[in-house]
Protein backbone atom coordinates (compact mmCIF):
# COMPACT_ATOMS: atom_id res chain seq x y z
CA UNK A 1 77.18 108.79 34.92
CA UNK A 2 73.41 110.13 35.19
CA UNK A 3 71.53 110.58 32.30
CA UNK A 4 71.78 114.28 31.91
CA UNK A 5 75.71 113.98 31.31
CA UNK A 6 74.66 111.24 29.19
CA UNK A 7 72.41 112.74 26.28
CA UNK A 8 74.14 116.06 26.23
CA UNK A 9 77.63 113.68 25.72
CA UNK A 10 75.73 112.01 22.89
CA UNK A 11 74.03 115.49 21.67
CA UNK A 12 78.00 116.30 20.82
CA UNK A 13 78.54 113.40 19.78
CA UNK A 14 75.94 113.82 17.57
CA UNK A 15 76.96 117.90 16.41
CA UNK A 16 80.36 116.32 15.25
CA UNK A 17 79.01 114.03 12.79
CA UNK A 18 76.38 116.78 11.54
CA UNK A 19 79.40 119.29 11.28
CA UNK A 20 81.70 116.86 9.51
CA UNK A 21 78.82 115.62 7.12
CA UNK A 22 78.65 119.88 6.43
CA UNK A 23 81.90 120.32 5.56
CA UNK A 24 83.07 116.12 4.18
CA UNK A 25 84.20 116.61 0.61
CA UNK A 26 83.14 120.31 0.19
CA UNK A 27 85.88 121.38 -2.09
CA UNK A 28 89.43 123.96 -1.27
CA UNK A 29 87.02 126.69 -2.22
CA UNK A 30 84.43 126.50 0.76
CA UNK A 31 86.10 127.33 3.81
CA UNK A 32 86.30 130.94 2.33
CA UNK A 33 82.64 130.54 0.45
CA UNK A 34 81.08 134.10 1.67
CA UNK A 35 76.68 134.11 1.22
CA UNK A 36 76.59 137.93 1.70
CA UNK A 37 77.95 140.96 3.73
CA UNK A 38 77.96 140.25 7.39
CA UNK A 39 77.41 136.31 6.94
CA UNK A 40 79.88 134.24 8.24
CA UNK A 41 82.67 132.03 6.38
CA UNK A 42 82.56 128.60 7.14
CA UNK A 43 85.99 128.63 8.55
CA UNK A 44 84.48 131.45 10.91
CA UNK A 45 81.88 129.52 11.62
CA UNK A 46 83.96 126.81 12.62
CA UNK A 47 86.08 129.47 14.48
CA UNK A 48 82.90 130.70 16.15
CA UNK A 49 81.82 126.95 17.52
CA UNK A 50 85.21 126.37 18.83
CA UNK A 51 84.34 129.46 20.59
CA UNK A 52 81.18 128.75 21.73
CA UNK A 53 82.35 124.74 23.24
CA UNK A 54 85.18 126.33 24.44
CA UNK A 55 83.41 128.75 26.82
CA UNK A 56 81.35 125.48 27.52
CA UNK A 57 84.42 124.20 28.91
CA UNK A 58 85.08 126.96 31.31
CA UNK A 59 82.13 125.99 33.30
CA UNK A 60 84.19 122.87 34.22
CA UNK A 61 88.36 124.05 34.19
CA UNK A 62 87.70 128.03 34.81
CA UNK A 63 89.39 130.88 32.74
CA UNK A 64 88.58 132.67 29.80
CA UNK A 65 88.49 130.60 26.26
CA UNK A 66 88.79 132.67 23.12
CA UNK A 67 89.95 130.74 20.07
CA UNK A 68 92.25 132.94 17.88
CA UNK A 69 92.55 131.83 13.95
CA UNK A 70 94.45 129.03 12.89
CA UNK A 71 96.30 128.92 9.96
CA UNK A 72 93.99 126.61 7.66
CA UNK A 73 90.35 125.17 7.80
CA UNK A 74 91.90 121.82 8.68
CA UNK A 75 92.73 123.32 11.65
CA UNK A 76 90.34 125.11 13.01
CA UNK A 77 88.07 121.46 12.37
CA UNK A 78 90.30 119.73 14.52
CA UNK A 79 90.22 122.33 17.57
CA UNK A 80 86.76 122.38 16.90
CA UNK A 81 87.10 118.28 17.44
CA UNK A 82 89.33 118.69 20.27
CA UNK A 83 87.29 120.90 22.80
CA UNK A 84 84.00 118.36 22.15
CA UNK A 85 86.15 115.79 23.13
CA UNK A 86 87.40 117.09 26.18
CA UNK A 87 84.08 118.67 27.01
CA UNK A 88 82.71 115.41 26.99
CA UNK A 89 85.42 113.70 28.52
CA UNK A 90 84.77 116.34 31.71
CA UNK A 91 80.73 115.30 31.21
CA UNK A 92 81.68 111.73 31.43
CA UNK A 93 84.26 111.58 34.28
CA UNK A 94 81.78 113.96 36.48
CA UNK A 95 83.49 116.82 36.65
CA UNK A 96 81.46 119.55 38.65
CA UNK A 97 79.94 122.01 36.72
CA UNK A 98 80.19 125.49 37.94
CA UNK A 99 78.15 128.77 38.28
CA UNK A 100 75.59 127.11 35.38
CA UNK A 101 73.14 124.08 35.51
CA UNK A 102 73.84 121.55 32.92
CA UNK A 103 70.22 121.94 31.31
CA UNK A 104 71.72 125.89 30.59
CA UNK A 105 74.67 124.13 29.49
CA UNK A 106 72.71 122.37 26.83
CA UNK A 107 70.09 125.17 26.12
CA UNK A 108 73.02 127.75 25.46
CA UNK A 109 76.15 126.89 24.42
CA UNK A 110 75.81 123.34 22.83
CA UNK A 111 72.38 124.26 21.03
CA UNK A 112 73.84 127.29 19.97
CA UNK A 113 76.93 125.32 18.09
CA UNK A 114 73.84 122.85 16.97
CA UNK A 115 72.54 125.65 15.10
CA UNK A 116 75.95 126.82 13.32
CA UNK A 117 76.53 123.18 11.97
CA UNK A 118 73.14 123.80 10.41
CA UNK A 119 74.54 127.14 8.69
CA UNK A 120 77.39 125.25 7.35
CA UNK A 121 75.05 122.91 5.84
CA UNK A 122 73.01 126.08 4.36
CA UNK A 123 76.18 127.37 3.11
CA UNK A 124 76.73 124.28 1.27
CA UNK A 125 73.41 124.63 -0.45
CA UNK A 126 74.73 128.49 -1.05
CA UNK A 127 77.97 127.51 -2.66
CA UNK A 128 76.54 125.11 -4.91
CA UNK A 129 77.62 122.04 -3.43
CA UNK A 130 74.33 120.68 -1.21
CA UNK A 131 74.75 118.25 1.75
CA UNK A 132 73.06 114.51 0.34
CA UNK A 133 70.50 114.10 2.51
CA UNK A 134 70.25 111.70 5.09
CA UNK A 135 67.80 109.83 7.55
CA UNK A 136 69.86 110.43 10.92
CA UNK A 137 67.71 108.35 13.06
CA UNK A 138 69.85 105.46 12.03
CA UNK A 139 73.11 107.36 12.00
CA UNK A 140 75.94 105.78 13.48
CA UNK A 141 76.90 108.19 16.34
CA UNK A 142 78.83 107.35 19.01
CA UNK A 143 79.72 109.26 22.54
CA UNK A 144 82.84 107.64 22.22
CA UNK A 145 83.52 109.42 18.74
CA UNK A 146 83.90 113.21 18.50
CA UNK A 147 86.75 113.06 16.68
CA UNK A 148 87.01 114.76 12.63
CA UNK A 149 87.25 110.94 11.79
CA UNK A 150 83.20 110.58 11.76
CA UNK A 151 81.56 107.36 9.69
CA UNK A 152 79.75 108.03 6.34
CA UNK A 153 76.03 108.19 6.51
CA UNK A 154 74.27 104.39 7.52
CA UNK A 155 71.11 105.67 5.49
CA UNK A 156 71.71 107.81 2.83
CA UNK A 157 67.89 109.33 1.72
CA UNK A 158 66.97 109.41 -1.46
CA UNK A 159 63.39 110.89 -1.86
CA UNK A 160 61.63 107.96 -2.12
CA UNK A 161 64.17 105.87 -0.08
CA UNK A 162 63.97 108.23 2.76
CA UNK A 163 59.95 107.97 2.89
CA UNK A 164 60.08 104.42 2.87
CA UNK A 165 62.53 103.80 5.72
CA UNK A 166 60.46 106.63 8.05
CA UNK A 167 57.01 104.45 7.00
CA UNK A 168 58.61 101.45 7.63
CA UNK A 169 59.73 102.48 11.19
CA UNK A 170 56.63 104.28 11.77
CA UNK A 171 54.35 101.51 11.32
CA UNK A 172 56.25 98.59 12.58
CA UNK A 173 54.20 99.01 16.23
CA UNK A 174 50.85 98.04 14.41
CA UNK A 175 52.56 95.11 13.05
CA UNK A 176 54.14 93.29 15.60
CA UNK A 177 53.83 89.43 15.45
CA UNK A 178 52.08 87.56 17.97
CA UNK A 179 52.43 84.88 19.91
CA UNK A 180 50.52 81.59 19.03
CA UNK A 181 48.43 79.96 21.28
């Protein structure tokens, strides 16, 4: 598999665990949580990124995709779930892409569904319930996991905890040991 196929298989990879660390443990209440007139739910958010990876898809199988409601949040997450993983699975077996190029493929669609996992963790904030935070650089994602099932944060930040793990990183290329001689 080239590279390409590669990071936009982990780049899903890596929108499942930021949608299921939106939505883990957010209460029967949020699905329906509404910020204003004319902002999305987050079960029609969810319902709009199953859209949007869906019509990813059809770049790859053909048709139309248009993902109707489900009957419950839990649901709609597990479509949602479903169509990364077989959008992936066509990425990794090499499936040709059609009438797009798979930078557009990333640039359109799978930023686009990026961006709506980031509205369901503003909606979180909204609702009263905020996302902990969380250094993602040391997230456990996987390419091999787009599944609802996604691990608990490897790093959770505290304020101080968070600035200490980024210095520490940052800094460990002007201390590297050196070789006697």
């Amino acid at each position: 598999m080239d590279i390409q196929r590669e990071t936009i298989r982990h780049l899903l990879a890596s929108l499942a665990y930021r949608t299921q660390k939106a939505i883990r443990g957010a209460g029967a209440d949020f699905p329906d949580f509404s910020a204003g007139h004319g902002v999305r739910t987050p079960i029609q958010l969810i319902r709009h990124m199953s859209d949007v990876i869906g019509y990813a898809r059809t770049f790859f199988i053909g048709g139309i995709f248009r993902a109707e409601p489900l009957s419950s949040f839990a649901e709609e997450v597990e479509r949602f779930h479903f169509l990364l993983g077989d959008l992936s699975a066509h990425l990794a077996a090499g499936t040709a892409i059609k009438e797009i190029s798979l930078t557009q493929l990333m640039q359109g669609p799978v930023a686009d569904a990026m961006t709506h996992a980031g509205q369901l963790a503003l909606l979180r904030r909204l609702a009263g319930l905020p996302v902990p935070s969380e250094n993602f650089i040391f997230a456990e994602i996987s390419a091999d996991n787009l599944g609802s099932n996604q691990p608990l944060p490897a790093a959770p930040d505290s304020i101080l905890l968070g600035k200490i793990i980024h210095l520490s990183w940052r800094l460990r290329k002007f201390f590297k040991p050196t070789k006697p001689q």
